[in-house]
Protein backbone atom coordinates (compact mmCIF):
# COMPACT_ATOMS: atom_id res chain seq x y z
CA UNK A 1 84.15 -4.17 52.03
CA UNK A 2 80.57 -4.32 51.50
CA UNK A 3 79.59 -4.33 47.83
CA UNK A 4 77.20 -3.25 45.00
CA UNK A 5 77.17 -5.98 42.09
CA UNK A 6 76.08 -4.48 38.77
CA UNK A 7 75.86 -6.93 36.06
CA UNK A 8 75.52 -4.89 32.23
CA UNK A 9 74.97 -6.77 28.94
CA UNK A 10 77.29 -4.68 26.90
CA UNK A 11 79.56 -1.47 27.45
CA UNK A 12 82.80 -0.09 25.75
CA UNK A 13 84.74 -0.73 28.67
CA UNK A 14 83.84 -1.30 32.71
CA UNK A 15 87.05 0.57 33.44
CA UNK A 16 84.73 3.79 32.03
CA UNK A 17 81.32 2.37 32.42
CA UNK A 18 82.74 3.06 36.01
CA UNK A 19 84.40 6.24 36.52
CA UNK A 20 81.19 7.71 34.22
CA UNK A 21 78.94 5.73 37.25
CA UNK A 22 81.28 7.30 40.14
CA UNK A 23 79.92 10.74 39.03
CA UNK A 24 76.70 9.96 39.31
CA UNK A 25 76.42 7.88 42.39
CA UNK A 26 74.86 9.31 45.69
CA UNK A 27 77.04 7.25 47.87
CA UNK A 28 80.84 8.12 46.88
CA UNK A 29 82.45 6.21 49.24
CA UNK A 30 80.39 2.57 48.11
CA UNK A 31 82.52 -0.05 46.66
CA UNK A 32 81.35 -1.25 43.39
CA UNK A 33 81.51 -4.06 41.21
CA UNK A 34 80.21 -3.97 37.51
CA UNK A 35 80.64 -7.34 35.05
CA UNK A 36 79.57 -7.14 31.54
CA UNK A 37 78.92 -10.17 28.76
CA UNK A 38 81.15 -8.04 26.32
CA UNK A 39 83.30 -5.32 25.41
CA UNK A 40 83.20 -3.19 22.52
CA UNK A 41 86.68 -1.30 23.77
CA UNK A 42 88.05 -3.85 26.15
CA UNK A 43 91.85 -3.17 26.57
CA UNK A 44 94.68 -3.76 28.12
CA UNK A 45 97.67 -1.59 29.42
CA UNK A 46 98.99 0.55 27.17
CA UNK A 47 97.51 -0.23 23.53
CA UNK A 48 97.17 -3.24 24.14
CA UNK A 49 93.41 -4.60 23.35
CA UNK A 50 91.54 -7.85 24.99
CA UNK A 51 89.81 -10.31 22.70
CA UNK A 52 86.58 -11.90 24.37
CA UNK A 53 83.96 -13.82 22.76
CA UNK A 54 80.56 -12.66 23.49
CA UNK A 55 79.21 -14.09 27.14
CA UNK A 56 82.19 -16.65 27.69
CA UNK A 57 84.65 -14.80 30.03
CA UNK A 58 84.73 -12.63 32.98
CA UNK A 59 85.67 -9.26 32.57
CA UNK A 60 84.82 -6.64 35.84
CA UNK A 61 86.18 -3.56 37.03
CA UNK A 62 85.89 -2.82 41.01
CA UNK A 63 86.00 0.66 42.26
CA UNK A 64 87.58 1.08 45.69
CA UNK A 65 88.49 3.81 48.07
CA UNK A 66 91.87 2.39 49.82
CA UNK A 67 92.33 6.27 51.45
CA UNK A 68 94.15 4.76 54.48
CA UNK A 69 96.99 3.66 51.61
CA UNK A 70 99.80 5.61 50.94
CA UNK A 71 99.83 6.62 47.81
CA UNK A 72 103.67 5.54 47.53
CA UNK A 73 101.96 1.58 48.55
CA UNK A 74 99.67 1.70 45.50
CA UNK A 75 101.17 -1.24 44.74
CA UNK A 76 99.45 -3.17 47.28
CA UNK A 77 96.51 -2.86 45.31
CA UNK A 78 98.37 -4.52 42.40
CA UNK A 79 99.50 -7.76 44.61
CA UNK A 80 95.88 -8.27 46.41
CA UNK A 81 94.14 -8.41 42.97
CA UNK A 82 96.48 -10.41 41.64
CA UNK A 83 96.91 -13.14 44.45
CA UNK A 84 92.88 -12.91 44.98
CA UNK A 85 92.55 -13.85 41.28
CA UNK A 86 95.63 -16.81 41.55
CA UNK A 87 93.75 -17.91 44.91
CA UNK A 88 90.49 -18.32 43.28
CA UNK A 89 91.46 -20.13 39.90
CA UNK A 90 94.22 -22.57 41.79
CA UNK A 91 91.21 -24.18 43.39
CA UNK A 92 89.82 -25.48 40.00
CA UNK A 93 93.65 -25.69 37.77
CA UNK A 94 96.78 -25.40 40.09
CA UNK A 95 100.07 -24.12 38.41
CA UNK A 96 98.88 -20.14 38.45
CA UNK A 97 101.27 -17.86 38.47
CA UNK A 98 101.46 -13.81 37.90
CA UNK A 99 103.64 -12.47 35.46
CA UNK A 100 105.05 -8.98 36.80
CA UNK A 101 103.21 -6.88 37.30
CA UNK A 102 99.97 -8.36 37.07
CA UNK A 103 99.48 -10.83 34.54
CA UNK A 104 98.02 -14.20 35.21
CA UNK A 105 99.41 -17.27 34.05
CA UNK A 106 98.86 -20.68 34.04
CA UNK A 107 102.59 -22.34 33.09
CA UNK A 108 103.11 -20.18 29.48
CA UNK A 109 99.47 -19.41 28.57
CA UNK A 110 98.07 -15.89 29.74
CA UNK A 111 94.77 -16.37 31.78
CA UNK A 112 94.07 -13.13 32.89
CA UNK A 113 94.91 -9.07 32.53
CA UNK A 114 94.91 -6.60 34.90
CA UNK A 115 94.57 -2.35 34.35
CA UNK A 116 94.51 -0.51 37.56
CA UNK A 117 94.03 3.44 37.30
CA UNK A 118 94.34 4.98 40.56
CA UNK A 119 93.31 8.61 41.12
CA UNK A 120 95.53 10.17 43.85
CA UNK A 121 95.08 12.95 46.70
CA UNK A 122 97.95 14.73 48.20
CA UNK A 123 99.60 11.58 49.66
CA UNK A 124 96.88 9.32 49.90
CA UNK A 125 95.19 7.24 47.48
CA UNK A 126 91.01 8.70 46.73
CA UNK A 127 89.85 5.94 44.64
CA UNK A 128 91.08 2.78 42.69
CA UNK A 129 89.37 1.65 39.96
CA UNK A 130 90.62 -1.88 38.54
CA UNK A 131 89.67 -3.85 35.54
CA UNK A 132 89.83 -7.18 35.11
CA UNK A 133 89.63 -9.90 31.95
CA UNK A 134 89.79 -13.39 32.99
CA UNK A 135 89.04 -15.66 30.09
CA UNK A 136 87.06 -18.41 30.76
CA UNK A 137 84.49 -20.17 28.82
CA UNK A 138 86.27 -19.13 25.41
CA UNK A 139 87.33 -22.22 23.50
CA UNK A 140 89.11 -20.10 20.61
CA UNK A 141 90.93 -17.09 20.38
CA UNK A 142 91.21 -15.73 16.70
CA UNK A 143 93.11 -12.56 17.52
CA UNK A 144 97.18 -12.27 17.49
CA UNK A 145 97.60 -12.26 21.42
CA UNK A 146 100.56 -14.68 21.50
CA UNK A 147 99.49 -16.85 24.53
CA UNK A 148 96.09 -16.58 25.89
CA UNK A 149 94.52 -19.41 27.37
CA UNK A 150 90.84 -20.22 29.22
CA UNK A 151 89.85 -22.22 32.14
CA UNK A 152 87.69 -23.97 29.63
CA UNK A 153 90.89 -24.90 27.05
CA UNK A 154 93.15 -26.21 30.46
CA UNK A 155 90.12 -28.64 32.28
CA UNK A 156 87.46 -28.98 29.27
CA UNK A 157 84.41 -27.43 31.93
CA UNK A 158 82.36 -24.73 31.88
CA UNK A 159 83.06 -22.66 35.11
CA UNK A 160 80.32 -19.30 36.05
CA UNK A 161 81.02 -16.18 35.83
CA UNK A 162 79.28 -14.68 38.64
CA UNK A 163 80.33 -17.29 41.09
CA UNK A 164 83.80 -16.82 40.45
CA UNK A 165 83.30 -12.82 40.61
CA UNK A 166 82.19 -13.81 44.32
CA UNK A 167 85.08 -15.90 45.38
CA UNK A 168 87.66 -12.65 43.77
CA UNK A 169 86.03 -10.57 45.77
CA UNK A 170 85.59 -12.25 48.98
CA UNK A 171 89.57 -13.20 49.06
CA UNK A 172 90.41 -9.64 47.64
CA UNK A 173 88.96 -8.11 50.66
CA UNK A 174 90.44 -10.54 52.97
CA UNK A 175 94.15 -9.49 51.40
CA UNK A 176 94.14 -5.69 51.20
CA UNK A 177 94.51 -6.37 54.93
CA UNK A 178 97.49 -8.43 54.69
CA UNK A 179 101.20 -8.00 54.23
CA UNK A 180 101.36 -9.45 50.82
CA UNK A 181 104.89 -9.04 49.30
CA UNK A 182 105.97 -12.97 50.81
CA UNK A 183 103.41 -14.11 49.11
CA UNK A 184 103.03 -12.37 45.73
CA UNK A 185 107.33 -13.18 45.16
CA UNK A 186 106.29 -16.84 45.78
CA UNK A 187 103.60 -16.74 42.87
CA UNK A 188 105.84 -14.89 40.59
CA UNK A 189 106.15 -16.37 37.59
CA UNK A 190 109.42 -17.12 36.30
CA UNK A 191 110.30 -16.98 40.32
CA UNK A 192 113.42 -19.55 40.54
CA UNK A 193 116.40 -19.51 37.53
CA UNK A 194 117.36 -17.60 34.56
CA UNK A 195 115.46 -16.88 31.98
CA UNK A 196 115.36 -14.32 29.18
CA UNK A 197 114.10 -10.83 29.01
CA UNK A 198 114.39 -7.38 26.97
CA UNK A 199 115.09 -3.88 27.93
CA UNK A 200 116.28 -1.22 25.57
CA UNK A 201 119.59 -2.09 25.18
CA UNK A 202 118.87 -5.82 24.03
CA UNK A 203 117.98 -9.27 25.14
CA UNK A 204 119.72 -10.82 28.44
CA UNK A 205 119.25 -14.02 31.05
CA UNK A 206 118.46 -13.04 34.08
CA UNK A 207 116.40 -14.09 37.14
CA UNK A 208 114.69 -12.06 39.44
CA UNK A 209 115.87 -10.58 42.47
CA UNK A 210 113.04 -8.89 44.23
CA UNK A 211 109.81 -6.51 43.49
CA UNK A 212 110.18 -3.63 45.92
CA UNK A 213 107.11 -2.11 47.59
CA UNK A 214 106.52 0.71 45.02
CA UNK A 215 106.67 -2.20 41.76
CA UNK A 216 109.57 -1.87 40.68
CA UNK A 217 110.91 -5.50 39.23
CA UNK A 218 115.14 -6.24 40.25
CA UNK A 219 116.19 -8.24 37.89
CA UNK A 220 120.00 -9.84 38.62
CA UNK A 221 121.96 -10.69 35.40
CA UNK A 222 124.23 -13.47 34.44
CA UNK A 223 126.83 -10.75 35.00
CA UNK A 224 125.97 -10.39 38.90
CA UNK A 225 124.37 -6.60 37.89
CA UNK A 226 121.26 -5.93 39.38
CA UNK A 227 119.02 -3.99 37.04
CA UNK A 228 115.88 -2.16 38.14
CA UNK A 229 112.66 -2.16 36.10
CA UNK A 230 109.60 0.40 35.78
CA UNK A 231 106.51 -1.10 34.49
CA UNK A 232 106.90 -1.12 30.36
CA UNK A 233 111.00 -0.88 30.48
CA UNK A 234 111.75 -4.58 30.95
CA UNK A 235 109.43 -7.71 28.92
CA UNK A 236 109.59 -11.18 29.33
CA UNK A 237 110.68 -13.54 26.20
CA UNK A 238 108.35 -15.98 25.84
């Protein structure tokens, strides 16, 4: 992918700083990048917001146009983002891992969220827009987020934005190409033993069994019972 780097000071969110851009732009089919300094309406999935500190962390969206994708694969998008991102930061911390679906961890501390909205077209996929919040250079968090943690907290350095923007990029276009699902089970977090989760009907130990190709998470129970998991019906006790 070739692509255009915008860097803003300040917008509500890059996730709609971009889509609002998409409208506009004379080339529909470019690949974009935008990073900001801060977010006035960073979030997360859901309701979830994202707390960053003014200039200290990394948080991009990319718009993409994966039309050769099924739309029933979107979840490829989902694994190359999130082993591009583990790729990147193991080179400076080690012990990354991705908490299903796309959560980045470093052993129990969350590192980095991912919110990917895809627009879809008949059976193929027309654009991907994905937003990213890696925290960074933030040396407190004040907000009730139970577990974040920054680069900065883990090896006491200050690490650049921009460069590390580059390096996500560069080994997030090398990966869409790939077959990915080896490799994002081996960086699942949580990937060997029971542990506990919660679904609707309570808390249980389980350990996982596989992520299929469309995202769903098998989880197999201390029962032998193999349950299956949508995004949002199944969360990790931590």
């Amino acid at each position: 992918m070739e692509w255009k780097i915008i860097h803003i000071d300040e917008t509500d969110s890059t996730n709609r700083w971009l889509r609002a851009y998409q409208q506009t732009a004379d080339d529909n089919l470019q690949c974009v990048a935008v990073w900001t300094d801060f977010q006035t309406a960073g979030r997360g999935c859901g309701s979830n917001t994202w707390e960053s500190e003014r200039g200290q962390n990394l948080l991009f969206s990319l718009l993409i146009h994966p039309q050769m994708l099924p739309a029933n694969r979107q979840f490829h998008i989902s694994m190359a983002i999130s082993l591009a991102i583990c790729e990147v930061l193991d080179q400076q911390i080690g012990d990354v891992s991705i908490k299903w679906p796309n959560d980045i961890y470093w052993r129990n501390g969350k590192l980095a969220g991912i919110l990917i909205e895809n627009q879809l077209q008949g059976s193929t996929i027309r654009d991907s827009i994905i937003g990213v919040g890696i925290n960074v250079n933030q040396q407190r968090f004040l907000s009730k987020a139970p577990n974040p943690v920054s680069l900065f907290q883990i090896h006491g350095q200050q690490t650049s934005r921009q460069n590390l923007l580059n390096d996500i990029l560069q080994a997030f276009d090398r990966l869409m190409g790939q077959d990915l699902k080896d490799a994002y089970r081996a960086r699942l977090y949580r990937r060997r033993g029971f542990h506990p989760y919660a679904d609707a009907k309570g808390a249980f130990m389980a350990e996982i069994e596989d992520v299929e190709a469309d995202g769903h998470l098998c989880l197999r129970d201390d029962h032998g019972q193999v349950r299956r998991y949508a995004f949002k019906e199944v969360s990790f006790v931590i």
